[in-house]
C-alpha atoms as a PDB file:
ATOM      1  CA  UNK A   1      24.146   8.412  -5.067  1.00  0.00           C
ATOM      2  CA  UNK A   2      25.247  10.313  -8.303  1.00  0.00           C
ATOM      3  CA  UNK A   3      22.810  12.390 -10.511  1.00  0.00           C
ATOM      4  CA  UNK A   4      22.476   9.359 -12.900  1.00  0.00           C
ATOM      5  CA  UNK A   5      21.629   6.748 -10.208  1.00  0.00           C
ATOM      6  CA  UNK A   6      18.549   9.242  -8.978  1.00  0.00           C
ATOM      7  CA  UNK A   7      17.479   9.564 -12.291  1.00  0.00           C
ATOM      8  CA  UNK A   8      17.898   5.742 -12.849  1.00  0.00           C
ATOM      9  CA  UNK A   9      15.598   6.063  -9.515  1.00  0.00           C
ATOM     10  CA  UNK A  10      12.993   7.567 -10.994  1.00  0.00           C
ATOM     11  CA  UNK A  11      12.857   5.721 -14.306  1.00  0.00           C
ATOM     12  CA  UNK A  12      12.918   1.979 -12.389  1.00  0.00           C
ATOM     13  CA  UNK A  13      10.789   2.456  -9.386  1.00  0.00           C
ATOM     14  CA  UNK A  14       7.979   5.632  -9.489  1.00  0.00           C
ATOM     15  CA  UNK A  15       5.683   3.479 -11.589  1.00  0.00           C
ATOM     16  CA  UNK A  16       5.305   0.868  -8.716  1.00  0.00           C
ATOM     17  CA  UNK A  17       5.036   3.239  -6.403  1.00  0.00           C
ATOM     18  CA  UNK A  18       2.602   5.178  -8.136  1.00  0.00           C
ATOM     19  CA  UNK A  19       0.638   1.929  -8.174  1.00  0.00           C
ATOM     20  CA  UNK A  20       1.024   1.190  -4.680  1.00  0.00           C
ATOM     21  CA  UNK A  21      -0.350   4.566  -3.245  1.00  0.00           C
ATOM     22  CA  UNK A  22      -2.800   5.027  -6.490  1.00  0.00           C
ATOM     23  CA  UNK A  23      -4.084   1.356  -4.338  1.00  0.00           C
ATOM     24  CA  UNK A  24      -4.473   2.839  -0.952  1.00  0.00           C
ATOM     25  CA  UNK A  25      -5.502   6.362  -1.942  1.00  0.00           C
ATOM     26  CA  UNK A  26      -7.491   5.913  -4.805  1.00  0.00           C
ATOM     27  CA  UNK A  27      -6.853   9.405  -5.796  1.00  0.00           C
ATOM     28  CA  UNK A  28      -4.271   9.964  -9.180  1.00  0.00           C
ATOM     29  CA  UNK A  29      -3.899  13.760  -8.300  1.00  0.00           C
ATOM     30  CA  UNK A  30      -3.075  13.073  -4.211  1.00  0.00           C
ATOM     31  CA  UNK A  31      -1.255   9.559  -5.438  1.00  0.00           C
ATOM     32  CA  UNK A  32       0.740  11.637  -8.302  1.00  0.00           C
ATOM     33  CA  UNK A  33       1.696  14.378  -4.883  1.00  0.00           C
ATOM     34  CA  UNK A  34       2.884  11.556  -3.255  1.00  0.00           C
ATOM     35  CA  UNK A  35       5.525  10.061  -5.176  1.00  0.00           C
ATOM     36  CA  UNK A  36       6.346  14.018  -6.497  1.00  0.00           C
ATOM     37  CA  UNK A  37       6.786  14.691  -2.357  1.00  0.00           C
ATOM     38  CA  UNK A  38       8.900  11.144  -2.058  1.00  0.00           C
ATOM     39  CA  UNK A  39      11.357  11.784  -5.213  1.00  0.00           C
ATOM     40  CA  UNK A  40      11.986  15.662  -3.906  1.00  0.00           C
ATOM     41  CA  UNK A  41      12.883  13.769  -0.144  1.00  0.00           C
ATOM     42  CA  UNK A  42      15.418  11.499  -1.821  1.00  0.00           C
ATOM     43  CA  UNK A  43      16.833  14.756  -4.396  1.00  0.00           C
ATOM     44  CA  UNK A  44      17.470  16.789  -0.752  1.00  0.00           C
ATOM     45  CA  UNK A  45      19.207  13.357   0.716  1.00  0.00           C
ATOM     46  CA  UNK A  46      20.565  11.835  -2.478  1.00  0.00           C
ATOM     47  CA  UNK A  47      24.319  12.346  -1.133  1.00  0.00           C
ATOM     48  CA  UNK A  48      22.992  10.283   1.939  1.00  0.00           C
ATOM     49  CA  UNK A  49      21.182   7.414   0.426  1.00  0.00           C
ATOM     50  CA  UNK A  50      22.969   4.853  -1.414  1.00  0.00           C
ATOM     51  CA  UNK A  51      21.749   3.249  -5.173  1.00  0.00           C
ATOM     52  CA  UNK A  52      21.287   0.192  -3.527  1.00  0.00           C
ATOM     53  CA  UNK A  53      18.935   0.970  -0.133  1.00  0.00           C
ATOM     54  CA  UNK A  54      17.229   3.427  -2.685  1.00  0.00           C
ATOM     55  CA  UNK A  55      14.229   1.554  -3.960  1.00  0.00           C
ATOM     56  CA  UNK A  56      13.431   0.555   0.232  1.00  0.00           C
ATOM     57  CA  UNK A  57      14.375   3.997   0.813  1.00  0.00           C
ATOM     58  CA  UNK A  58      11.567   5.515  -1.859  1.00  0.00           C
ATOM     59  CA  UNK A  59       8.758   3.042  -0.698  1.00  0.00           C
ATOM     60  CA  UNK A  60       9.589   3.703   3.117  1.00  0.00           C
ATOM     61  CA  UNK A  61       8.755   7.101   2.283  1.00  0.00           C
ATOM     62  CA  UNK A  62       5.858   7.361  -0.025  1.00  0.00           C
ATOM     63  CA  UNK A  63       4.293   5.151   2.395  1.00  0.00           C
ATOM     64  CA  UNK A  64       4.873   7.762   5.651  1.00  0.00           C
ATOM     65  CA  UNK A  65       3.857  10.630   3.389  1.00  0.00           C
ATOM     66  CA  UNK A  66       1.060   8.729   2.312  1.00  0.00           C
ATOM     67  CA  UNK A  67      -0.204   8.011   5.918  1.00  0.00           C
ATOM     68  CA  UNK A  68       0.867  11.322   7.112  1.00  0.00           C
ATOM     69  CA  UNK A  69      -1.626  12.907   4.298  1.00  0.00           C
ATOM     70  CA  UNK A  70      -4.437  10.579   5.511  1.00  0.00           C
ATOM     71  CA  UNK A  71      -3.950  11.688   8.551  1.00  0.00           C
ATOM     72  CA  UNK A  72      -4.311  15.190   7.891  1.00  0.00           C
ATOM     73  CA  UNK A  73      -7.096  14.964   5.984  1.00  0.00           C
ATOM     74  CA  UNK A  74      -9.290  12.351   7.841  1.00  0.00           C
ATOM     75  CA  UNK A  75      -9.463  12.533  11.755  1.00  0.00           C
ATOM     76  CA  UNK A  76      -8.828   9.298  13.229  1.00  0.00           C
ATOM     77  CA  UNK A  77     -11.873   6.671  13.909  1.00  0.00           C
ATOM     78  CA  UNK A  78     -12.622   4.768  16.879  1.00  0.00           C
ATOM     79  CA  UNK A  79     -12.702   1.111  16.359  1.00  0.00           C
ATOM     80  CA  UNK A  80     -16.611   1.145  17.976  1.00  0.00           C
ATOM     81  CA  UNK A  81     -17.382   3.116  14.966  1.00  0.00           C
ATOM     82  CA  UNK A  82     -16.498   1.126  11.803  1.00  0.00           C
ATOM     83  CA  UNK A  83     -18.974  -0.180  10.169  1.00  0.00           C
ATOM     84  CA  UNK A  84     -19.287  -3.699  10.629  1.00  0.00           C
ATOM     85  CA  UNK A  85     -18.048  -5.532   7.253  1.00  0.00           C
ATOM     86  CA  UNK A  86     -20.294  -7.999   5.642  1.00  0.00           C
ATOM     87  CA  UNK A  87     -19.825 -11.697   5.780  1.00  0.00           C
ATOM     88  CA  UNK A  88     -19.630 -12.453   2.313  1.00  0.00           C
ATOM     89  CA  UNK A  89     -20.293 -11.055  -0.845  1.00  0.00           C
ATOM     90  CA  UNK A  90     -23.101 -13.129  -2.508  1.00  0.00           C
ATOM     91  CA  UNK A  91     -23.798 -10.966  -5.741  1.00  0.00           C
ATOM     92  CA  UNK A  92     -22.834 -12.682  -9.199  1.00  0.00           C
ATOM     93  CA  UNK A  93     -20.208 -10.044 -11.168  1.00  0.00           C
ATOM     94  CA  UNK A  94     -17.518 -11.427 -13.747  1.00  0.00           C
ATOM     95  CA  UNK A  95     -15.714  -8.350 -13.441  1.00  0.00           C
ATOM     96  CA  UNK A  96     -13.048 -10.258 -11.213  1.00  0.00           C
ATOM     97  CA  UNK A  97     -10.731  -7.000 -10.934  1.00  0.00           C
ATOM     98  CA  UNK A  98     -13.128  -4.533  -9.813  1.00  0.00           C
ATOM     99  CA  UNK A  99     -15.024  -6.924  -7.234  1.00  0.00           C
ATOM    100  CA  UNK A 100     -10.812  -7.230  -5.996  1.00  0.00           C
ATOM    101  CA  UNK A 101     -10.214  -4.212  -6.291  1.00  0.00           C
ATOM    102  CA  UNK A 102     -13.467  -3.256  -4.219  1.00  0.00           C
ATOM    103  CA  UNK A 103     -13.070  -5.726  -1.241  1.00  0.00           C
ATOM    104  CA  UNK A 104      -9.190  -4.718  -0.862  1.00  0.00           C
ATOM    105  CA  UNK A 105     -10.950  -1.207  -0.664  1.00  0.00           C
ATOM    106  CA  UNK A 106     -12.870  -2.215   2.085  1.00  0.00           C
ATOM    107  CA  UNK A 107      -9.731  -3.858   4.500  1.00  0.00           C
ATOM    108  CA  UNK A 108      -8.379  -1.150   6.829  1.00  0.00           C
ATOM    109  CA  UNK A 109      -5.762   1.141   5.642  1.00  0.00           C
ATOM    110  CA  UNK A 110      -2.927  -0.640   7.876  1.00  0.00           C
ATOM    111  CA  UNK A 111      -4.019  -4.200   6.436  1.00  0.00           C
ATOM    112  CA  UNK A 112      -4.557  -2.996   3.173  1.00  0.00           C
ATOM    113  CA  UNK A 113      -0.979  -1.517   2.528  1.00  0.00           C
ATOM    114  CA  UNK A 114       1.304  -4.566   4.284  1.00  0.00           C
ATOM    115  CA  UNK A 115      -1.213  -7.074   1.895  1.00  0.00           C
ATOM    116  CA  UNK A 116      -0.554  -4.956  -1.074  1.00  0.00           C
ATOM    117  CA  UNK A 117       3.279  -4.627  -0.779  1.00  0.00           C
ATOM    118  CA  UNK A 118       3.121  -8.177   0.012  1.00  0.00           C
ATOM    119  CA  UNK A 119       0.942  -9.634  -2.537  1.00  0.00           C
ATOM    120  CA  UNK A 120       1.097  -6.764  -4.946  1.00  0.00           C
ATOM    121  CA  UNK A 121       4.037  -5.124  -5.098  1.00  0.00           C
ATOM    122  CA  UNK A 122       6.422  -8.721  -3.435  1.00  0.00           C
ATOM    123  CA  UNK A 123       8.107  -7.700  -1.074  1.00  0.00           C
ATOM    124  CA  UNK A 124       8.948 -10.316   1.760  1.00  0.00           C
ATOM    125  CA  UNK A 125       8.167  -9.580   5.309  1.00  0.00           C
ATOM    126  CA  UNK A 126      11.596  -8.171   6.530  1.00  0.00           C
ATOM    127  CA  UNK A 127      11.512  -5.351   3.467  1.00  0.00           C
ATOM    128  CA  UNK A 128       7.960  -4.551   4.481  1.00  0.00           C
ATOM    129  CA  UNK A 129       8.529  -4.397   8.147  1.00  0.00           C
ATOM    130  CA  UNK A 130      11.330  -1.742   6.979  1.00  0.00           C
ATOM    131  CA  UNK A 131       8.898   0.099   4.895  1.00  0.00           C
ATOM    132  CA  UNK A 132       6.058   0.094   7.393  1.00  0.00           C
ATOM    133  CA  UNK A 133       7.961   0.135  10.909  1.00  0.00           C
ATOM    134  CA  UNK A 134       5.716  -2.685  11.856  1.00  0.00           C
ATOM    135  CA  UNK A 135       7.889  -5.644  13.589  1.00  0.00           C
ATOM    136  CA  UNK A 136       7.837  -8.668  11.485  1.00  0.00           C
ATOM    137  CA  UNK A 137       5.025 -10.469  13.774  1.00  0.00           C
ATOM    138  CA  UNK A 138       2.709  -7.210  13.329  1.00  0.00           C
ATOM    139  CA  UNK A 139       3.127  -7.630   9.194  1.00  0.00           C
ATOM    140  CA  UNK A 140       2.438 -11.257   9.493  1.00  0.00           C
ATOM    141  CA  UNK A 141      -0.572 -11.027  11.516  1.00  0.00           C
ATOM    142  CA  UNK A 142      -1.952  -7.669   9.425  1.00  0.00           C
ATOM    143  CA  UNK A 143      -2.033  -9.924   6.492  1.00  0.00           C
ATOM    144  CA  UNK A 144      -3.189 -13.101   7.884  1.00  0.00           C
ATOM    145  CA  UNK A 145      -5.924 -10.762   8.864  1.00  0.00           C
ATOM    146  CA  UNK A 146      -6.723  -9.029   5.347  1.00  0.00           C
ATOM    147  CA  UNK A 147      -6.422 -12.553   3.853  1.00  0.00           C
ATOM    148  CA  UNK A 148      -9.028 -13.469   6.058  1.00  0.00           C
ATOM    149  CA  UNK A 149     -11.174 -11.101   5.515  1.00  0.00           C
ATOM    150  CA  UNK A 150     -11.058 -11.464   1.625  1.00  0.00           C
ATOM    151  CA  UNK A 151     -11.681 -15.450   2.331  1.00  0.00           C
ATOM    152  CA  UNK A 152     -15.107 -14.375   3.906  1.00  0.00           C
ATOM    153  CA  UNK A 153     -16.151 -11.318   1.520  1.00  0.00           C
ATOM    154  CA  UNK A 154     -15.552 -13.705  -1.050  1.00  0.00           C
ATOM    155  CA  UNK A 155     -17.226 -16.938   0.337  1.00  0.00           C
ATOM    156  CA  UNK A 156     -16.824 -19.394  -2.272  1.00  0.00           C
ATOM    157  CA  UNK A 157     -14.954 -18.740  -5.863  1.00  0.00           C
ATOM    158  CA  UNK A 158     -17.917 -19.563  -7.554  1.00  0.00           C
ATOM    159  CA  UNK A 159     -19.773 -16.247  -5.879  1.00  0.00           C
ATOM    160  CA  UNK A 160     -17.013 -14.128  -7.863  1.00  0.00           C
ATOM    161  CA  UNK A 161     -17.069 -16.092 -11.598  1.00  0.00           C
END
């Protein structure tokens, strides 16, 4: 990768991966580290990584930084302790984007970033089991899974509008 391809880089693709870890982390400063910490991994290895695996290359690892800083900074729950989630969400709100935005907060971090890339950000299952390092069958299931769980927070459409 020349100079001008890594700066191509950074002009094409740190917006949507801003977006993507501003989604999980819903934090701009520790989002904003992210992507700084991903773009300085791909200056030290830009000899190594070619233009075109770049973009796969860049989500790959904002999303392990991204995990590995969760991990740091939150100790690791047992599944016993999560808080059961509700059945459906029966309060009226026309704000259709933050009552979204709010239940995809609620989906566990796993489920949350594999819907997101999916849905979000579309990527098919094969680039997302390359970002993750989830086998194909794991992505397909994590999403089935978060879908689900936004079918029954929701209820019916009319609960939303």
């Amino acid at each position: 990768m020349t100079i001008a391809e890594y700066n191509l880089c950074v002009e094409k693709f740190a917006d949507g991966i801003y977006r993507f870890i501003l989604k999980n982390l819903r934090d701009n400063d520790r989002s904003r580290d992210v992507v700084q910490d991903t773009y300085t991994k791909l200056w030290v290895r830009y000899g190594e990584v070619s233009f075109e695996k770049a973009k796969s290359y860049l989500f790959t690892t904002a999303y392990h930084t991204m995990i590995d800083m969760i991990r740091k900074d939150k100790p690791l729950t047992a599944i016993d302790e999560i808080v059961a989630m509700p059945e459906s969400n029966t309060e009226q709100y026309s704000d259709l984007k933050e009552v979204l935005n709010e239940a995809v907060s609620k989906l566990p971090e796993v489920q949350r970033s594999v819907l997101l890339l999916r849905d979000y950000e579309g990527y098919n299952y094969k680039e997302i089991e390359e970002i993750t390092g989830l086998n194909e069958s794991q992505v397909k299931v994590y999403i089935y899974r978060a879908r689900q769980f936004l079918m029954q927070y929701f209820g019916t459409i009319e609960a939303v509008i």
